[in-house]
PDB file of N, CA and C in Angstrom:
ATOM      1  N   UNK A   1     -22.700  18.823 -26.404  1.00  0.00           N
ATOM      2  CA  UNK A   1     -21.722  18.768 -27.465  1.00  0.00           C
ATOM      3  C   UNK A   1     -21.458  17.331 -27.896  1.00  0.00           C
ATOM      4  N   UNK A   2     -21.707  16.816 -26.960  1.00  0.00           N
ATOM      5  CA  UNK A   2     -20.930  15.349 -27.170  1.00  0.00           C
ATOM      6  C   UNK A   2     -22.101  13.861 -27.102  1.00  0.00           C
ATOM      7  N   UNK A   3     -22.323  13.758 -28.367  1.00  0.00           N
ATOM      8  CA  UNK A   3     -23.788  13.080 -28.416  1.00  0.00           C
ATOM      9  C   UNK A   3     -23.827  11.619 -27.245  1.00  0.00           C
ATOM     10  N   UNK A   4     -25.459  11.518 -27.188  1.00  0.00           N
ATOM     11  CA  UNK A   4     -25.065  10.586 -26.110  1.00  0.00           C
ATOM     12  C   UNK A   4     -24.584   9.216 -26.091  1.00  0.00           C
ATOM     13  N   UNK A   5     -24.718   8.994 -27.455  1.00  0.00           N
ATOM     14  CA  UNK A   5     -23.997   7.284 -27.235  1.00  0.00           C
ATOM     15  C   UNK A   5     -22.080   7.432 -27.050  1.00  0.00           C
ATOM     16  N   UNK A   6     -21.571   8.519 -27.284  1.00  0.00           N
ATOM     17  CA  UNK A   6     -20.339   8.793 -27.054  1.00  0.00           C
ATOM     18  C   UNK A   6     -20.467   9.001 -25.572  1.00  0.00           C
ATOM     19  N   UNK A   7     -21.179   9.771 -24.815  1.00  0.00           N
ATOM     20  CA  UNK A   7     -20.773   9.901 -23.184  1.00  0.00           C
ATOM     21  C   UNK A   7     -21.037   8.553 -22.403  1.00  0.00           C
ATOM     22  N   UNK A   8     -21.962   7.617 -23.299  1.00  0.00           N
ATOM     23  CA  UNK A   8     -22.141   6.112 -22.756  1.00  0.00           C
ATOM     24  C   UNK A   8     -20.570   5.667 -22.779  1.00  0.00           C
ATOM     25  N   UNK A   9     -20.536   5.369 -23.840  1.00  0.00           N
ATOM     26  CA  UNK A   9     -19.212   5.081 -24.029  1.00  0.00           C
ATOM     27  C   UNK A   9     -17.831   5.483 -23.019  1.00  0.00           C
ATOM     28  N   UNK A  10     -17.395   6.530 -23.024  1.00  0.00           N
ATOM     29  CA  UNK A  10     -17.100   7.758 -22.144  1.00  0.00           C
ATOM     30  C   UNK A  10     -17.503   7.041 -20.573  1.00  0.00           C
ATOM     31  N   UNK A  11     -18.242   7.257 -20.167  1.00  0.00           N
ATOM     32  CA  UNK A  11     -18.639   6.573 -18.901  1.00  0.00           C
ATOM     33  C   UNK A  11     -18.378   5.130 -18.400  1.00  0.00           C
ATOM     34  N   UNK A  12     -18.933   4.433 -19.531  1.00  0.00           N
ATOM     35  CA  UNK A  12     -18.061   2.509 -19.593  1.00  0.00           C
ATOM     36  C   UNK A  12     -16.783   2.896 -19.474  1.00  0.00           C
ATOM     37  N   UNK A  13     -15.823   3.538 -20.135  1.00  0.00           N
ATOM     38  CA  UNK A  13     -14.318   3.695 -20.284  1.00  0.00           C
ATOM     39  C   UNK A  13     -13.834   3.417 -18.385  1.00  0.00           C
ATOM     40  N   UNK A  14     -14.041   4.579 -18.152  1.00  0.00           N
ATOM     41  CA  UNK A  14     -13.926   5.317 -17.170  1.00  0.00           C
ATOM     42  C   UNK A  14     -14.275   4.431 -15.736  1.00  0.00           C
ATOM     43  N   UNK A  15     -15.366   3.993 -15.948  1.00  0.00           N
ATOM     44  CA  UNK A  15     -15.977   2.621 -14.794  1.00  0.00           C
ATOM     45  C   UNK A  15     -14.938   1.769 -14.845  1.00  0.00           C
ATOM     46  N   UNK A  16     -14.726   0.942 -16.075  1.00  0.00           N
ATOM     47  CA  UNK A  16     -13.878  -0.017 -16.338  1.00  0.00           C
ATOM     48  C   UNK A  16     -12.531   0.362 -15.632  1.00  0.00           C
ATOM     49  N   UNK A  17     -12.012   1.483 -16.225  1.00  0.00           N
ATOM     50  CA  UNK A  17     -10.420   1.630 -15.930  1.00  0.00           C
ATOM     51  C   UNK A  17     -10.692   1.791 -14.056  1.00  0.00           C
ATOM     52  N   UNK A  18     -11.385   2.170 -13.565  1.00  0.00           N
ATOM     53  CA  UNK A  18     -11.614   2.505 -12.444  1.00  0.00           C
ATOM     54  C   UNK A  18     -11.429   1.383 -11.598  1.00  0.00           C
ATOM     55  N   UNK A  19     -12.570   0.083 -11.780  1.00  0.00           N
ATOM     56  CA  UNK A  19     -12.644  -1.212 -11.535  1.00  0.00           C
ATOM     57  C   UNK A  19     -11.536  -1.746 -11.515  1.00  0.00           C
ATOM     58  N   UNK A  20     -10.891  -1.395 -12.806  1.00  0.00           N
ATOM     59  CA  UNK A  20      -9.055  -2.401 -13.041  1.00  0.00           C
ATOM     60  C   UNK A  20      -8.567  -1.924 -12.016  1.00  0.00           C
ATOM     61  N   UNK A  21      -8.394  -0.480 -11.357  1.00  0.00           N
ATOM     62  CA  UNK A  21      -7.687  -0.313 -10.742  1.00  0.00           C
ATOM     63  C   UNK A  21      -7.708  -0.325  -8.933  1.00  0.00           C
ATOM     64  N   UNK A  22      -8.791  -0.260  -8.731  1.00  0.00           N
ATOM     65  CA  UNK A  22      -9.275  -1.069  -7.757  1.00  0.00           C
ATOM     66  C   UNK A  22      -9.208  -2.493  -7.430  1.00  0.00           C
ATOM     67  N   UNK A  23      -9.599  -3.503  -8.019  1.00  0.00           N
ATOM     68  CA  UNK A  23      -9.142  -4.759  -8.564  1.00  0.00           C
ATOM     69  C   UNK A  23      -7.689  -4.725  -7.957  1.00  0.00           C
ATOM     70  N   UNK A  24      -7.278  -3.966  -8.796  1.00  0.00           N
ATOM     71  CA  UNK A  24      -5.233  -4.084  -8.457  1.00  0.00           C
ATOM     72  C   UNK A  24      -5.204  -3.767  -7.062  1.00  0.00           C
ATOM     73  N   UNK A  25      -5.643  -3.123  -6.435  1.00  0.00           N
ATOM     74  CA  UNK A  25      -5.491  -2.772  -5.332  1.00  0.00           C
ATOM     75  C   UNK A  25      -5.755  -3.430  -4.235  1.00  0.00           C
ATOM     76  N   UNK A  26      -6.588  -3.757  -4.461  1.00  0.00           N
ATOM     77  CA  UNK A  26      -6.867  -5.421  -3.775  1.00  0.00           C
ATOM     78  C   UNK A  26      -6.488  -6.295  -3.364  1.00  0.00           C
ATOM     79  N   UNK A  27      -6.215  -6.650  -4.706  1.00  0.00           N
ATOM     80  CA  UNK A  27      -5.046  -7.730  -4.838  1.00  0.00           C
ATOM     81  C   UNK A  27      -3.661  -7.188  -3.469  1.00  0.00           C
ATOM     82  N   UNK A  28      -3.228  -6.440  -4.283  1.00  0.00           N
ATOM     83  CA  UNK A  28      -2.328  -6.096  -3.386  1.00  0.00           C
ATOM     84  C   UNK A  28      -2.192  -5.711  -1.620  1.00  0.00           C
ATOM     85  N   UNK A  29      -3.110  -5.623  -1.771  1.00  0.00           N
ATOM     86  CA  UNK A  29      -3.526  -5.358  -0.254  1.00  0.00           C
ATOM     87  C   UNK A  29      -3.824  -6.883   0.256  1.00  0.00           C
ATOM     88  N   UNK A  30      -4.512  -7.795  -0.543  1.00  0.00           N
ATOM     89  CA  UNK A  30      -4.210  -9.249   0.108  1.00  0.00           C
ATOM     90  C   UNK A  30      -3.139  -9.737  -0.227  1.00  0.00           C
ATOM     91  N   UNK A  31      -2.110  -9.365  -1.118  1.00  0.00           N
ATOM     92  CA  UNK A  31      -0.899 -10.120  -1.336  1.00  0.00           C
ATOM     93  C   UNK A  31       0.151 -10.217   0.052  1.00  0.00           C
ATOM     94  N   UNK A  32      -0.003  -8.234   0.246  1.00  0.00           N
ATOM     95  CA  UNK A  32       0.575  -7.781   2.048  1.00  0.00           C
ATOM     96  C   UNK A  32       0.133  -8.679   2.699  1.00  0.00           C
ATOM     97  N   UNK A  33      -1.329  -8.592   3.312  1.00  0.00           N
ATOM     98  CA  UNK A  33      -1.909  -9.001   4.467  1.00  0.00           C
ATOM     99  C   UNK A  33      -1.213 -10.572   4.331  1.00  0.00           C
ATOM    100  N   UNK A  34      -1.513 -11.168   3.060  1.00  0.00           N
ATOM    101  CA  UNK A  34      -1.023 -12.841   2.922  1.00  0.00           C
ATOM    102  C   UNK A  34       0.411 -13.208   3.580  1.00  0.00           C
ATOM    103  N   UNK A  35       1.629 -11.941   2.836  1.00  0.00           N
ATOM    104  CA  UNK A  35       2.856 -12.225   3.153  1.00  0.00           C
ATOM    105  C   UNK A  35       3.064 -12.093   4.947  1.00  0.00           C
ATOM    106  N   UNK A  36       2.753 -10.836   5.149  1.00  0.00           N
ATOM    107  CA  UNK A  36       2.391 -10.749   6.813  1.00  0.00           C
ATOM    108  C   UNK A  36       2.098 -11.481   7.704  1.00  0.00           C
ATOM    109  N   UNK A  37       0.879 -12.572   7.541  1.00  0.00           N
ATOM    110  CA  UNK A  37       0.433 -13.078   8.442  1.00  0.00           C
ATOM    111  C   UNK A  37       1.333 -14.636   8.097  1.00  0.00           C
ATOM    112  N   UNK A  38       1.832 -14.739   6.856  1.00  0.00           N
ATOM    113  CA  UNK A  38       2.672 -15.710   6.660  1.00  0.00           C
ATOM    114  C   UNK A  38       4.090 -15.893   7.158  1.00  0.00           C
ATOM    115  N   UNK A  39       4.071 -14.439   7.820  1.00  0.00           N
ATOM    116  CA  UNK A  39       5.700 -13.909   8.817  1.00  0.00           C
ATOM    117  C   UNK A  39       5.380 -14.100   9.715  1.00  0.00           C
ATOM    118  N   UNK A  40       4.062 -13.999  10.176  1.00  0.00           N
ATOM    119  CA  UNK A  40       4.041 -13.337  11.333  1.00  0.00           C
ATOM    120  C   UNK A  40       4.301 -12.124  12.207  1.00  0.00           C
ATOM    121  N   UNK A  41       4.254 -11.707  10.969  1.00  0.00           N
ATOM    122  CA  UNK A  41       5.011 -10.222  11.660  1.00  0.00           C
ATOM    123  C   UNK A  41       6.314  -9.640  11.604  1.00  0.00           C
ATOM    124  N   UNK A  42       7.137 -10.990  11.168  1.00  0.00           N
ATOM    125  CA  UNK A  42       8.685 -10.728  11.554  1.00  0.00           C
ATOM    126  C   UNK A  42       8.928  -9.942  10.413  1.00  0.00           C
ATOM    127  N   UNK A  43       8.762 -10.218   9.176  1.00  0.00           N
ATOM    128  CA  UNK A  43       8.939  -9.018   8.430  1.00  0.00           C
ATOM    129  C   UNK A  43       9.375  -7.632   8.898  1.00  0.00           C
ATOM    130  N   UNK A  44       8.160  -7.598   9.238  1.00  0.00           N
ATOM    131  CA  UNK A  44       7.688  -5.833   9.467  1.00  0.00           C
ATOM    132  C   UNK A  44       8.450  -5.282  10.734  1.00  0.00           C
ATOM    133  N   UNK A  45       9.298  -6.356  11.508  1.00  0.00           N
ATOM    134  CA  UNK A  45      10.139  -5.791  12.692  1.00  0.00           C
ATOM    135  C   UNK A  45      11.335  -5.941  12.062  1.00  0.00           C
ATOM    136  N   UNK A  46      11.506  -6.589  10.757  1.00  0.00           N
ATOM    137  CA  UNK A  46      13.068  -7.293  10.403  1.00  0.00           C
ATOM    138  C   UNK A  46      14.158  -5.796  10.243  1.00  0.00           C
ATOM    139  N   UNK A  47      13.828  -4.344   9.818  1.00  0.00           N
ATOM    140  CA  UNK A  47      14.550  -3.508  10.321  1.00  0.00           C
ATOM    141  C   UNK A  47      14.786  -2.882  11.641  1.00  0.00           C
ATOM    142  N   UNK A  48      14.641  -3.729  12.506  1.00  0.00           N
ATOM    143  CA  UNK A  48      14.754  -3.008  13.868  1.00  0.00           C
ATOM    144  C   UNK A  48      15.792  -3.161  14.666  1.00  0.00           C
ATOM    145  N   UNK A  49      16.746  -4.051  13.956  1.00  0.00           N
ATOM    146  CA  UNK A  49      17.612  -4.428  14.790  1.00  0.00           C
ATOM    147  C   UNK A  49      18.716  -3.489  14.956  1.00  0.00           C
ATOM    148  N   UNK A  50      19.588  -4.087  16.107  1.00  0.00           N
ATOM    149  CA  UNK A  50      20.461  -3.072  16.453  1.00  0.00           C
ATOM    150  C   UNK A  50      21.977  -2.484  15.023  1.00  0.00           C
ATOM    151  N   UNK A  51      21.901  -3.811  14.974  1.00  0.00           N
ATOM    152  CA  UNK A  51      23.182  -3.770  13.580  1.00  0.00           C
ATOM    153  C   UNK A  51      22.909  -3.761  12.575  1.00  0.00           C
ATOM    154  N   UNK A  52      21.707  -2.966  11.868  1.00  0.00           N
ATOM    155  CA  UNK A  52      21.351  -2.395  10.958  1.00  0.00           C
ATOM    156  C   UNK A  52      22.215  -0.764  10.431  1.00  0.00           C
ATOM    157  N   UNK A  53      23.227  -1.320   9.753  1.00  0.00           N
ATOM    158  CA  UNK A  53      24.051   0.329   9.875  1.00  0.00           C
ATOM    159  C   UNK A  53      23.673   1.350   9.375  1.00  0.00           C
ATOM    160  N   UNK A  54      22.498   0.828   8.361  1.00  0.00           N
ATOM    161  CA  UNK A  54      21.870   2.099   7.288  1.00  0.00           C
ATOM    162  C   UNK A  54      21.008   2.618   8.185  1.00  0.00           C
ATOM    163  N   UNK A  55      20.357   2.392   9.248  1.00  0.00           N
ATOM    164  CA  UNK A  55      19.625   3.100  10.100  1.00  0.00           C
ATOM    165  C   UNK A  55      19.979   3.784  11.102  1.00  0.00           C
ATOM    166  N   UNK A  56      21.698   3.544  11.365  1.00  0.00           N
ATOM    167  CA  UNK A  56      22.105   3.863  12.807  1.00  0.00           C
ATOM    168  C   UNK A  56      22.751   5.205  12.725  1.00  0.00           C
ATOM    169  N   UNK A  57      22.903   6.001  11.882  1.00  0.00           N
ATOM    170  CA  UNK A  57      23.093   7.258  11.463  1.00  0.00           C
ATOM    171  C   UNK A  57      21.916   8.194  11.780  1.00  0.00           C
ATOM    172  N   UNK A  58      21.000   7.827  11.281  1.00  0.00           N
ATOM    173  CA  UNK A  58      19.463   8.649  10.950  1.00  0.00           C
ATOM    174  C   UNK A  58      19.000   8.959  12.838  1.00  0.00           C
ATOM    175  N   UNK A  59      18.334   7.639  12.895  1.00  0.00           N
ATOM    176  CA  UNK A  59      18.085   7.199  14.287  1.00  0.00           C
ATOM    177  C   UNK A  59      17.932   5.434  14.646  1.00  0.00           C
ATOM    178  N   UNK A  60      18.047   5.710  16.002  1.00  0.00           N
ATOM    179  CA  UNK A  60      17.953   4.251  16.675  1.00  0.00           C
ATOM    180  C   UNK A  60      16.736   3.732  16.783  1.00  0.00           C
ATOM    181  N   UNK A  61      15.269   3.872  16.547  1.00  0.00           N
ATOM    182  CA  UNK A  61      13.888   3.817  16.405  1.00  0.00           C
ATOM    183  C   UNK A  61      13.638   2.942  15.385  1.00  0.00           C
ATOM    184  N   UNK A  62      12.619   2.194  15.466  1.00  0.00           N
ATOM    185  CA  UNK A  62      12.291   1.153  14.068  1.00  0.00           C
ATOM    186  C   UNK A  62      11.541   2.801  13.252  1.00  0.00           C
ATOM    187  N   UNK A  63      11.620   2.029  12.195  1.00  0.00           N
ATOM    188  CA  UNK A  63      10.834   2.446  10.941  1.00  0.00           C
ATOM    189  C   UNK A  63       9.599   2.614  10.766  1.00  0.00           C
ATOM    190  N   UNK A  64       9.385   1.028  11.475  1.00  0.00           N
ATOM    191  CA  UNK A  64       7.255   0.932  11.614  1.00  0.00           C
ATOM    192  C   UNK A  64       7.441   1.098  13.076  1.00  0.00           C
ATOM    193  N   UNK A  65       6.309   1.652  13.485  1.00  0.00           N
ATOM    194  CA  UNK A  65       5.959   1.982  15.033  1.00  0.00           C
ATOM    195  C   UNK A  65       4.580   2.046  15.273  1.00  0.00           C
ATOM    196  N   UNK A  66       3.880   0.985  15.420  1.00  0.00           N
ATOM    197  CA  UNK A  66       2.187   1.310  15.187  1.00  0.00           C
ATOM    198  C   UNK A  66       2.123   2.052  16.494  1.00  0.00           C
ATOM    199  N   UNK A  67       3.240   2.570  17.678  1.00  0.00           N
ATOM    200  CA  UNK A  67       2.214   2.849  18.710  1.00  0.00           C
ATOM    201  C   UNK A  67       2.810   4.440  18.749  1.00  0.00           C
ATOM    202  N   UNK A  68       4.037   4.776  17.497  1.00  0.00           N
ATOM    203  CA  UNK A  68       3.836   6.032  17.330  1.00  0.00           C
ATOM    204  C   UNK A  68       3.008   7.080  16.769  1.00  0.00           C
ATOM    205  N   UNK A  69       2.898   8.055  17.754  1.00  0.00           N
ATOM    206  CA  UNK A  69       2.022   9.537  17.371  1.00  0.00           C
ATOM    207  C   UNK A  69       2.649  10.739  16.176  1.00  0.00           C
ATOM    208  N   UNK A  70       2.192  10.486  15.164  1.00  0.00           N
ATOM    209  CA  UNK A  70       2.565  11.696  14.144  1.00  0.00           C
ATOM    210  C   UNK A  70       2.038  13.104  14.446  1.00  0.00           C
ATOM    211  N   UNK A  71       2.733  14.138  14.355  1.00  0.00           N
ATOM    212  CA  UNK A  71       1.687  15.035  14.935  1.00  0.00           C
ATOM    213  C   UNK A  71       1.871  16.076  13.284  1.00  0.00           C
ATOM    214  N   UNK A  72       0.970  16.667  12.414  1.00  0.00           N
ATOM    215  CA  UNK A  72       1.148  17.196  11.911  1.00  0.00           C
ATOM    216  C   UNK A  72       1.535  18.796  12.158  1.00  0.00           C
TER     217      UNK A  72
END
Protein backbone atom coordinates (compact mmCIF):
# COMPACT_ATOMS: atom_id res chain seq x y z
CA UNK A 1 0.00 0.00 0.00
CA UNK A 2 2.50 2.26 1.01
CA UNK A 3 5.10 2.90 -1.76
CA UNK A 4 8.59 2.31 -0.96
CA UNK A 5 10.31 5.51 -0.72
CA UNK A 6 7.54 6.39 1.98
CA UNK A 7 8.39 3.12 4.21
CA UNK A 8 12.21 4.40 3.76
CA UNK A 9 11.22 7.31 5.11
CA UNK A 10 8.89 5.65 7.75
CA UNK A 11 11.82 3.56 8.90
CA UNK A 12 14.54 6.70 9.14
CA UNK A 13 11.64 8.35 11.33
CA UNK A 14 11.41 5.67 13.61
CA UNK A 15 15.44 4.75 13.91
CA UNK A 16 16.00 8.35 14.58
CA UNK A 17 13.30 8.90 17.27
CA UNK A 18 14.53 5.61 18.70
CA UNK A 19 18.32 6.73 18.82
CA UNK A 20 17.08 10.22 20.51
CA UNK A 21 15.71 8.27 22.92
CA UNK A 22 18.22 6.05 23.84
CA UNK A 23 20.79 8.82 23.64
CA UNK A 24 18.55 10.36 26.53
CA UNK A 25 18.87 7.52 28.37
CA UNK A 26 22.22 7.43 28.60
CA UNK A 27 22.84 10.39 29.37
CA UNK A 28 20.90 9.93 32.23
CA UNK A 29 22.09 6.94 33.43
CA UNK A 30 25.66 8.68 33.44
CA UNK A 31 24.30 11.79 34.95
CA UNK A 32 23.12 9.08 38.16
CA UNK A 33 26.17 7.03 38.06
CA UNK A 34 28.24 10.72 37.93
CA UNK A 35 26.11 12.21 40.88
CA UNK A 36 26.59 8.84 42.92
CA UNK A 37 29.98 8.21 42.75
CA UNK A 38 30.38 12.03 43.37
CA UNK A 39 28.45 11.19 46.92
CA UNK A 40 29.74 8.44 47.37
CA UNK A 41 26.94 6.88 48.09
CA UNK A 42 25.67 9.15 50.74
CA UNK A 43 22.94 10.19 48.69
CA UNK A 44 21.36 7.01 48.26
CA UNK A 45 21.52 6.26 52.24
CA UNK A 46 20.50 10.07 52.93
CA UNK A 47 16.78 8.64 53.70
CA UNK A 48 17.70 6.26 56.22
CA UNK A 49 17.93 8.01 59.03
CA UNK A 50 16.24 7.64 62.15
CA UNK A 51 14.44 11.23 62.24
CA UNK A 52 13.11 11.09 59.03
CA UNK A 53 9.29 11.53 60.08
CA UNK A 54 7.81 10.95 56.61
CA UNK A 55 9.13 7.46 56.81
CA UNK A 56 8.50 6.62 60.41
CA UNK A 57 4.80 5.94 59.98
CA UNK A 58 5.10 3.55 56.88
CA UNK A 59 8.21 1.65 58.24
CA UNK A 60 11.58 1.86 59.96
CA UNK A 61 13.64 0.19 56.84
CA UNK A 62 15.55 2.39 54.27
CA UNK A 63 13.91 2.80 50.99
CA UNK A 64 16.99 1.44 48.93
CA UNK A 65 18.09 -1.96 50.23
CA UNK A 66 20.37 -3.60 47.62
CA UNK A 67 20.53 -6.68 49.92
CA UNK A 68 16.71 -6.88 49.95
CA UNK A 69 14.73 -9.93 48.41
CA UNK A 70 11.47 -8.94 46.47
CA UNK A 71 9.50 -11.87 46.14
CA UNK A 72 6.80 -11.56 43.54
Amino acid sequence: LFSLLLQKWVVFALSASSSLGCLSCLLGLAVSIGLTLGSQGRVLLAPCTIGNVALAPVSRECPFDPTRVYVS
